[in-house]
PDB file of N, CA and C in Angstrom:
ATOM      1  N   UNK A   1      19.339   5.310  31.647  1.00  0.00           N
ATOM      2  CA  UNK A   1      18.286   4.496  32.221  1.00  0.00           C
ATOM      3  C   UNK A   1      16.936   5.191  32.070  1.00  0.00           C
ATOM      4  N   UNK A   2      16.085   4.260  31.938  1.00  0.00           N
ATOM      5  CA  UNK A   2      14.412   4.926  31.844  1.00  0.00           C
ATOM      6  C   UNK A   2      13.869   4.393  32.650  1.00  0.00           C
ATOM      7  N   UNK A   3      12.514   4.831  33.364  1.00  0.00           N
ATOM      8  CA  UNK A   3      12.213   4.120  34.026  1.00  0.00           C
ATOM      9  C   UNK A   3      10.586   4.432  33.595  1.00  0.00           C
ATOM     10  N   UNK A   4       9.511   3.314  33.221  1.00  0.00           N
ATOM     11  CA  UNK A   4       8.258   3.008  33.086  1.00  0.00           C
ATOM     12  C   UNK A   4       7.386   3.314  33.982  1.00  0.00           C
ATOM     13  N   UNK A   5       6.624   4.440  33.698  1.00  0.00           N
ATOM     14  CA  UNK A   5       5.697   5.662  34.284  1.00  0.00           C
ATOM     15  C   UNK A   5       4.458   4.292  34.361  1.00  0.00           C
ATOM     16  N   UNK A   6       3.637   4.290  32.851  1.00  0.00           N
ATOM     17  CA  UNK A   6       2.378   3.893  32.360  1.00  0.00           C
ATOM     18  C   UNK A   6       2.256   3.534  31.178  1.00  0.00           C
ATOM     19  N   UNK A   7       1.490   2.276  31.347  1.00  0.00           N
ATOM     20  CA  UNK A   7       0.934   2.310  30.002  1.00  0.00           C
ATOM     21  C   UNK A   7      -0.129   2.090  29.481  1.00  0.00           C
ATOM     22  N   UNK A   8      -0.796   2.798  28.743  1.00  0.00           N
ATOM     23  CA  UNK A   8      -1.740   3.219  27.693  1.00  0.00           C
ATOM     24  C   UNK A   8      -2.240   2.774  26.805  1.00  0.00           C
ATOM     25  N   UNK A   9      -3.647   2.879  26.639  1.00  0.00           N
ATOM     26  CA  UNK A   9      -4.000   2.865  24.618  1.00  0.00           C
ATOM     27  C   UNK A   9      -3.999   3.760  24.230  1.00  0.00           C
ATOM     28  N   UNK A  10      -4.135   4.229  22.545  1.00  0.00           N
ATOM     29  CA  UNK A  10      -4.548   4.952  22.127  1.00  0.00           C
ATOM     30  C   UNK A  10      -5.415   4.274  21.052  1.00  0.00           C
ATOM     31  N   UNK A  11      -6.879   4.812  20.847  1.00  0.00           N
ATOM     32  CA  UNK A  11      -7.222   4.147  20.197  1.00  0.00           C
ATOM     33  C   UNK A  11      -8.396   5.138  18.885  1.00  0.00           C
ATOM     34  N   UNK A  12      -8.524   4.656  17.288  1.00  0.00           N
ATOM     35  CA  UNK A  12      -8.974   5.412  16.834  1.00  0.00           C
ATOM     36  C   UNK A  12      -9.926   4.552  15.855  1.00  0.00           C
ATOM     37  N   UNK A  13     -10.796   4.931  15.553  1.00  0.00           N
ATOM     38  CA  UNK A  13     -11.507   4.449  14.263  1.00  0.00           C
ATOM     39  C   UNK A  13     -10.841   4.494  12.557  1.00  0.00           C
ATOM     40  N   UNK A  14     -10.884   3.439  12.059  1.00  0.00           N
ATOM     41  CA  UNK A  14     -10.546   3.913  11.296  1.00  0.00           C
ATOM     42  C   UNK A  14     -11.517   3.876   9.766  1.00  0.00           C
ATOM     43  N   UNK A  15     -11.590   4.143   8.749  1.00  0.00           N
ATOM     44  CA  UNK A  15     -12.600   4.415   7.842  1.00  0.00           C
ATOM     45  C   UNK A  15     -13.263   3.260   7.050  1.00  0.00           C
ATOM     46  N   UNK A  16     -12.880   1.990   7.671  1.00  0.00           N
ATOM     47  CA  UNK A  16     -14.092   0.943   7.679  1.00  0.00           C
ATOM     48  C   UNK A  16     -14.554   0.817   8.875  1.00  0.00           C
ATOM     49  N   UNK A  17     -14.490   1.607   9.692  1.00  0.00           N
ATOM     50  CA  UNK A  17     -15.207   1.940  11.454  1.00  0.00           C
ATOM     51  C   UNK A  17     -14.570   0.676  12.359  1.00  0.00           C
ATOM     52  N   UNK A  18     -13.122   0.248  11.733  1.00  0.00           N
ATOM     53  CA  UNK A  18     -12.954  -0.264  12.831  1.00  0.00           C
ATOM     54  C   UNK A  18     -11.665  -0.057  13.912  1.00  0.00           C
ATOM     55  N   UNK A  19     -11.973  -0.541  14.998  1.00  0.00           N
ATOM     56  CA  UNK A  19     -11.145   0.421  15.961  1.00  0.00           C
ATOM     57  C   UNK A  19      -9.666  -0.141  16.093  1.00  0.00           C
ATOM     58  N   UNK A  20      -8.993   0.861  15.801  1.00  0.00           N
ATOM     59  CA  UNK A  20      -7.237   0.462  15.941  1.00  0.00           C
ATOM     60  C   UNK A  20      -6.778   0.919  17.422  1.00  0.00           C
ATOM     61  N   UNK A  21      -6.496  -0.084  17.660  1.00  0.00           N
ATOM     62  CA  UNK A  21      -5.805   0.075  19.337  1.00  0.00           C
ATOM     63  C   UNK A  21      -4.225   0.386  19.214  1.00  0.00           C
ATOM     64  N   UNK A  22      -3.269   1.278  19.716  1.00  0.00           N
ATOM     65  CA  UNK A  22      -1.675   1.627  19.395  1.00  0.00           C
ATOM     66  C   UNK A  22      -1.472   1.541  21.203  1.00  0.00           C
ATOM     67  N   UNK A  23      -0.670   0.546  21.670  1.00  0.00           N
ATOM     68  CA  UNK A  23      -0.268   0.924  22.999  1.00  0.00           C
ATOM     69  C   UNK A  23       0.816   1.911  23.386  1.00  0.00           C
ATOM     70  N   UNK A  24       0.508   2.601  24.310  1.00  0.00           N
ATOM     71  CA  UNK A  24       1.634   3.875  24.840  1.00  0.00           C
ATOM     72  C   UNK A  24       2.361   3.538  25.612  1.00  0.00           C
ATOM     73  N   UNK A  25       3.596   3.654  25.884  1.00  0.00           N
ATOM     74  CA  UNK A  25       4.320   3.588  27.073  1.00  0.00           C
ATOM     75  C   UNK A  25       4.539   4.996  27.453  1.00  0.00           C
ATOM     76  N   UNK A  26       4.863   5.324  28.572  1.00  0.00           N
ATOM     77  CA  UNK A  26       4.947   6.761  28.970  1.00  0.00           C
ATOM     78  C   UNK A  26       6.793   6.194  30.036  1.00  0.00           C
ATOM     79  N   UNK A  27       7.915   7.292  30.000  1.00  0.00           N
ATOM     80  CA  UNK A  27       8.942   6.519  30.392  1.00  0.00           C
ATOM     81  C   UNK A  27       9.174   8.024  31.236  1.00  0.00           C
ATOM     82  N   UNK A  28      10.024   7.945  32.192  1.00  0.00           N
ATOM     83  CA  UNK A  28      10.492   8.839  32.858  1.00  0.00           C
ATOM     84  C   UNK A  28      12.473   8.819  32.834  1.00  0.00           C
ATOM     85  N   UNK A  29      13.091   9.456  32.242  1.00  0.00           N
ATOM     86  CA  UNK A  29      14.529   9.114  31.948  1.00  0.00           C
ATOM     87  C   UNK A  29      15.097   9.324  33.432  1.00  0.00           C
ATOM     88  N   UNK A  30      15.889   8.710  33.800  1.00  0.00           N
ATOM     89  CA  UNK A  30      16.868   9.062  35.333  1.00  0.00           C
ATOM     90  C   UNK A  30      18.372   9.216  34.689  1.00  0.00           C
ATOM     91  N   UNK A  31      18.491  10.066  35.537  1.00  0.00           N
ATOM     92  CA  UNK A  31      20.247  10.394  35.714  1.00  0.00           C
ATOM     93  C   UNK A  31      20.543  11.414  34.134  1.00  0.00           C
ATOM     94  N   UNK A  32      19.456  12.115  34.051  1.00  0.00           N
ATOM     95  CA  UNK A  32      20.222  12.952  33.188  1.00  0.00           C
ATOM     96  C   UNK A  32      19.148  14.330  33.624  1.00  0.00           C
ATOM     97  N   UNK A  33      19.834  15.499  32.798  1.00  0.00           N
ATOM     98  CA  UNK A  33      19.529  16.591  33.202  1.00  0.00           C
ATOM     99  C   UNK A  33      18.109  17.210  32.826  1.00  0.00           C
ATOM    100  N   UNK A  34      17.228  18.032  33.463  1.00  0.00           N
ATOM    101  CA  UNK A  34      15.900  18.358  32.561  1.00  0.00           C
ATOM    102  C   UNK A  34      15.868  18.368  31.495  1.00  0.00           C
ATOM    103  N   UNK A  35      16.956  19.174  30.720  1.00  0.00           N
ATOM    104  CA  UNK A  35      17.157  19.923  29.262  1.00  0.00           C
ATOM    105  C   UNK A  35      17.418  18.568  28.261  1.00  0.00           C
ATOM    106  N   UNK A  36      18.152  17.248  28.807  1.00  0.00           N
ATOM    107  CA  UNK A  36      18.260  16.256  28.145  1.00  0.00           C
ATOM    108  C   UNK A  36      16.832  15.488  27.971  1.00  0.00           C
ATOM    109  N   UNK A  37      16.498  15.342  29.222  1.00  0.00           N
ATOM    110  CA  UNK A  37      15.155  14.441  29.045  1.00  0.00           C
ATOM    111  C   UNK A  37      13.999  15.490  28.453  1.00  0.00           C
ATOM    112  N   UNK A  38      14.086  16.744  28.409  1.00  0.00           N
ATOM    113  CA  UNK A  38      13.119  17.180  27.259  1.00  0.00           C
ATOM    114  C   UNK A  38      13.411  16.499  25.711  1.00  0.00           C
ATOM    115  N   UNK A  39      14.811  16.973  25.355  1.00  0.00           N
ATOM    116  CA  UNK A  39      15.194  16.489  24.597  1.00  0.00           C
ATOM    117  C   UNK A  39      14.714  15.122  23.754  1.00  0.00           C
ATOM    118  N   UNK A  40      14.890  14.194  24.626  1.00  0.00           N
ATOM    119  CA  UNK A  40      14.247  12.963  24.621  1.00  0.00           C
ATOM    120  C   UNK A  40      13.187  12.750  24.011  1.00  0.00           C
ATOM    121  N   UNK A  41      11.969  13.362  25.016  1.00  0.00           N
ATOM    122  CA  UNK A  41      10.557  13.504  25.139  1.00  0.00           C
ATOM    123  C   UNK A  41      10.048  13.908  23.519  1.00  0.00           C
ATOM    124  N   UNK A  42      10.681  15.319  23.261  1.00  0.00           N
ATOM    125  CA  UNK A  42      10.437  15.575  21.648  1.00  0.00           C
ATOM    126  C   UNK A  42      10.858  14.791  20.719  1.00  0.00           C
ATOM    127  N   UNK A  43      11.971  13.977  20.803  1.00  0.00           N
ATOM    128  CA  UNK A  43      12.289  12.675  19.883  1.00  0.00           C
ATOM    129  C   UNK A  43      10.890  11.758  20.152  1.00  0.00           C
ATOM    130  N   UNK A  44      11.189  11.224  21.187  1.00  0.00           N
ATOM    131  CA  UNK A  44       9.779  10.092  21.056  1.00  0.00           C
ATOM    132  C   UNK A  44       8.661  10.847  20.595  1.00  0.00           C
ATOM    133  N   UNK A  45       8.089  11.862  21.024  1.00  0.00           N
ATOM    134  CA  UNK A  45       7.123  12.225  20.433  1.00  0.00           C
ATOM    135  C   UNK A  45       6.870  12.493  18.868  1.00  0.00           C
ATOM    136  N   UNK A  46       8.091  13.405  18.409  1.00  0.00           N
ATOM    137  CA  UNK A  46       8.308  13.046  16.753  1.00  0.00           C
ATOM    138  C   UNK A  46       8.167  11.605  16.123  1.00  0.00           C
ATOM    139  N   UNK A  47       8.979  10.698  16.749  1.00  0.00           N
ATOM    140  CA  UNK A  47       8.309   8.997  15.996  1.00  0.00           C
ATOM    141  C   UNK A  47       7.190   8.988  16.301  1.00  0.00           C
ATOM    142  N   UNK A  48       6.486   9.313  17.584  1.00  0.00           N
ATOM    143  CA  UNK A  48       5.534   8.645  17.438  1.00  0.00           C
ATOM    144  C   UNK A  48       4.318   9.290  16.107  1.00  0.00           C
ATOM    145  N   UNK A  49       4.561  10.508  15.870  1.00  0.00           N
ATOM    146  CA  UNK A  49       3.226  11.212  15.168  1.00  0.00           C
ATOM    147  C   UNK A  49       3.721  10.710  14.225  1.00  0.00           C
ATOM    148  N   UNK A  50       5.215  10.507  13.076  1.00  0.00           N
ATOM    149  CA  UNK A  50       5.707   9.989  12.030  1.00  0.00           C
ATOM    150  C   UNK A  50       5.226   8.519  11.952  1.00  0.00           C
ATOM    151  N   UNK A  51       5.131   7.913  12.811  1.00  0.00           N
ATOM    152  CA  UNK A  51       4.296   6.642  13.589  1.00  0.00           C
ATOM    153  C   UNK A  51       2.571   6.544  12.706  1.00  0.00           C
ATOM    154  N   UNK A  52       2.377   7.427  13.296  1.00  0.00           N
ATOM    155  CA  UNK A  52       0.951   8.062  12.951  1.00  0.00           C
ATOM    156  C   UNK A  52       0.170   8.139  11.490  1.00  0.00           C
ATOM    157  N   UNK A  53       0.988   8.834  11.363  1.00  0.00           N
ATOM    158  CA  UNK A  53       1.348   9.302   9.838  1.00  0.00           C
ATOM    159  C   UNK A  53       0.927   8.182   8.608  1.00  0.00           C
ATOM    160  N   UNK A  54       2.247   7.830   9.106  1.00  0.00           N
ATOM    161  CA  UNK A  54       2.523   5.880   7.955  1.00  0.00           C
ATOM    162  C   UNK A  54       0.857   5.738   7.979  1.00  0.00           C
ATOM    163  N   UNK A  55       0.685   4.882   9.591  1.00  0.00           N
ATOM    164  CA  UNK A  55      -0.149   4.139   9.709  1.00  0.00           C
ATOM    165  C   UNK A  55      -1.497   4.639   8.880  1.00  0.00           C
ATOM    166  N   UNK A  56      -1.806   6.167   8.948  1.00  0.00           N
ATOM    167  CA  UNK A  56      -3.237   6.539   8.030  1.00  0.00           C
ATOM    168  C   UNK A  56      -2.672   6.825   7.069  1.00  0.00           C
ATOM    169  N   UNK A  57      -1.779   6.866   6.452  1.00  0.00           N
ATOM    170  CA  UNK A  57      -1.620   6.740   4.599  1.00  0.00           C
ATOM    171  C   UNK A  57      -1.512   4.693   4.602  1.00  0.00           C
ATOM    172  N   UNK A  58      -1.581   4.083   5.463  1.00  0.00           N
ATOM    173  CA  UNK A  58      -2.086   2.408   4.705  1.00  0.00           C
ATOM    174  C   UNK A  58      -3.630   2.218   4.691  1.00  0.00           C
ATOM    175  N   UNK A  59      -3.852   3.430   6.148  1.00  0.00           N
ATOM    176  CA  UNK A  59      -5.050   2.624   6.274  1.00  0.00           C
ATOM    177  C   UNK A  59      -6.067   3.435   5.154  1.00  0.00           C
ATOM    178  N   UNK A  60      -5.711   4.446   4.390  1.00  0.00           N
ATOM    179  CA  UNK A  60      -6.544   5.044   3.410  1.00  0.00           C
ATOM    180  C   UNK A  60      -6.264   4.575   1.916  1.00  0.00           C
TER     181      UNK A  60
END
């Protein structure tokens, strides 16, 4: 189970100056142990920069 902290923009210019909005969710995992929900945390965070990534090799 997860449970929904917040959510977010992130938002950046991009090199025809216009602004790309990416929404965040921020999740808090229940019923598992610290060491798992770190676990977690570095997965989502890896998609998301691989996320990242894609998106400025289209937008260039």
């Amino acid at each position: 189970d997860a449970q929904l902290i917040a959510i977010s923009e992130r938002k950046v210019i991009d090199g025809k100056n216009e602004t790309i909005t990416t929404p965040r969710l921020s999740f808090r995992f229940l019923n598992v142990s610290p060491a798992v929900e770190r676990e977690l945390q570095r997965i989502i965070f890896s998609l998301e920069r691989d996320a990242r990534e894609r998106a400025n090799k289209v937008r260039e």
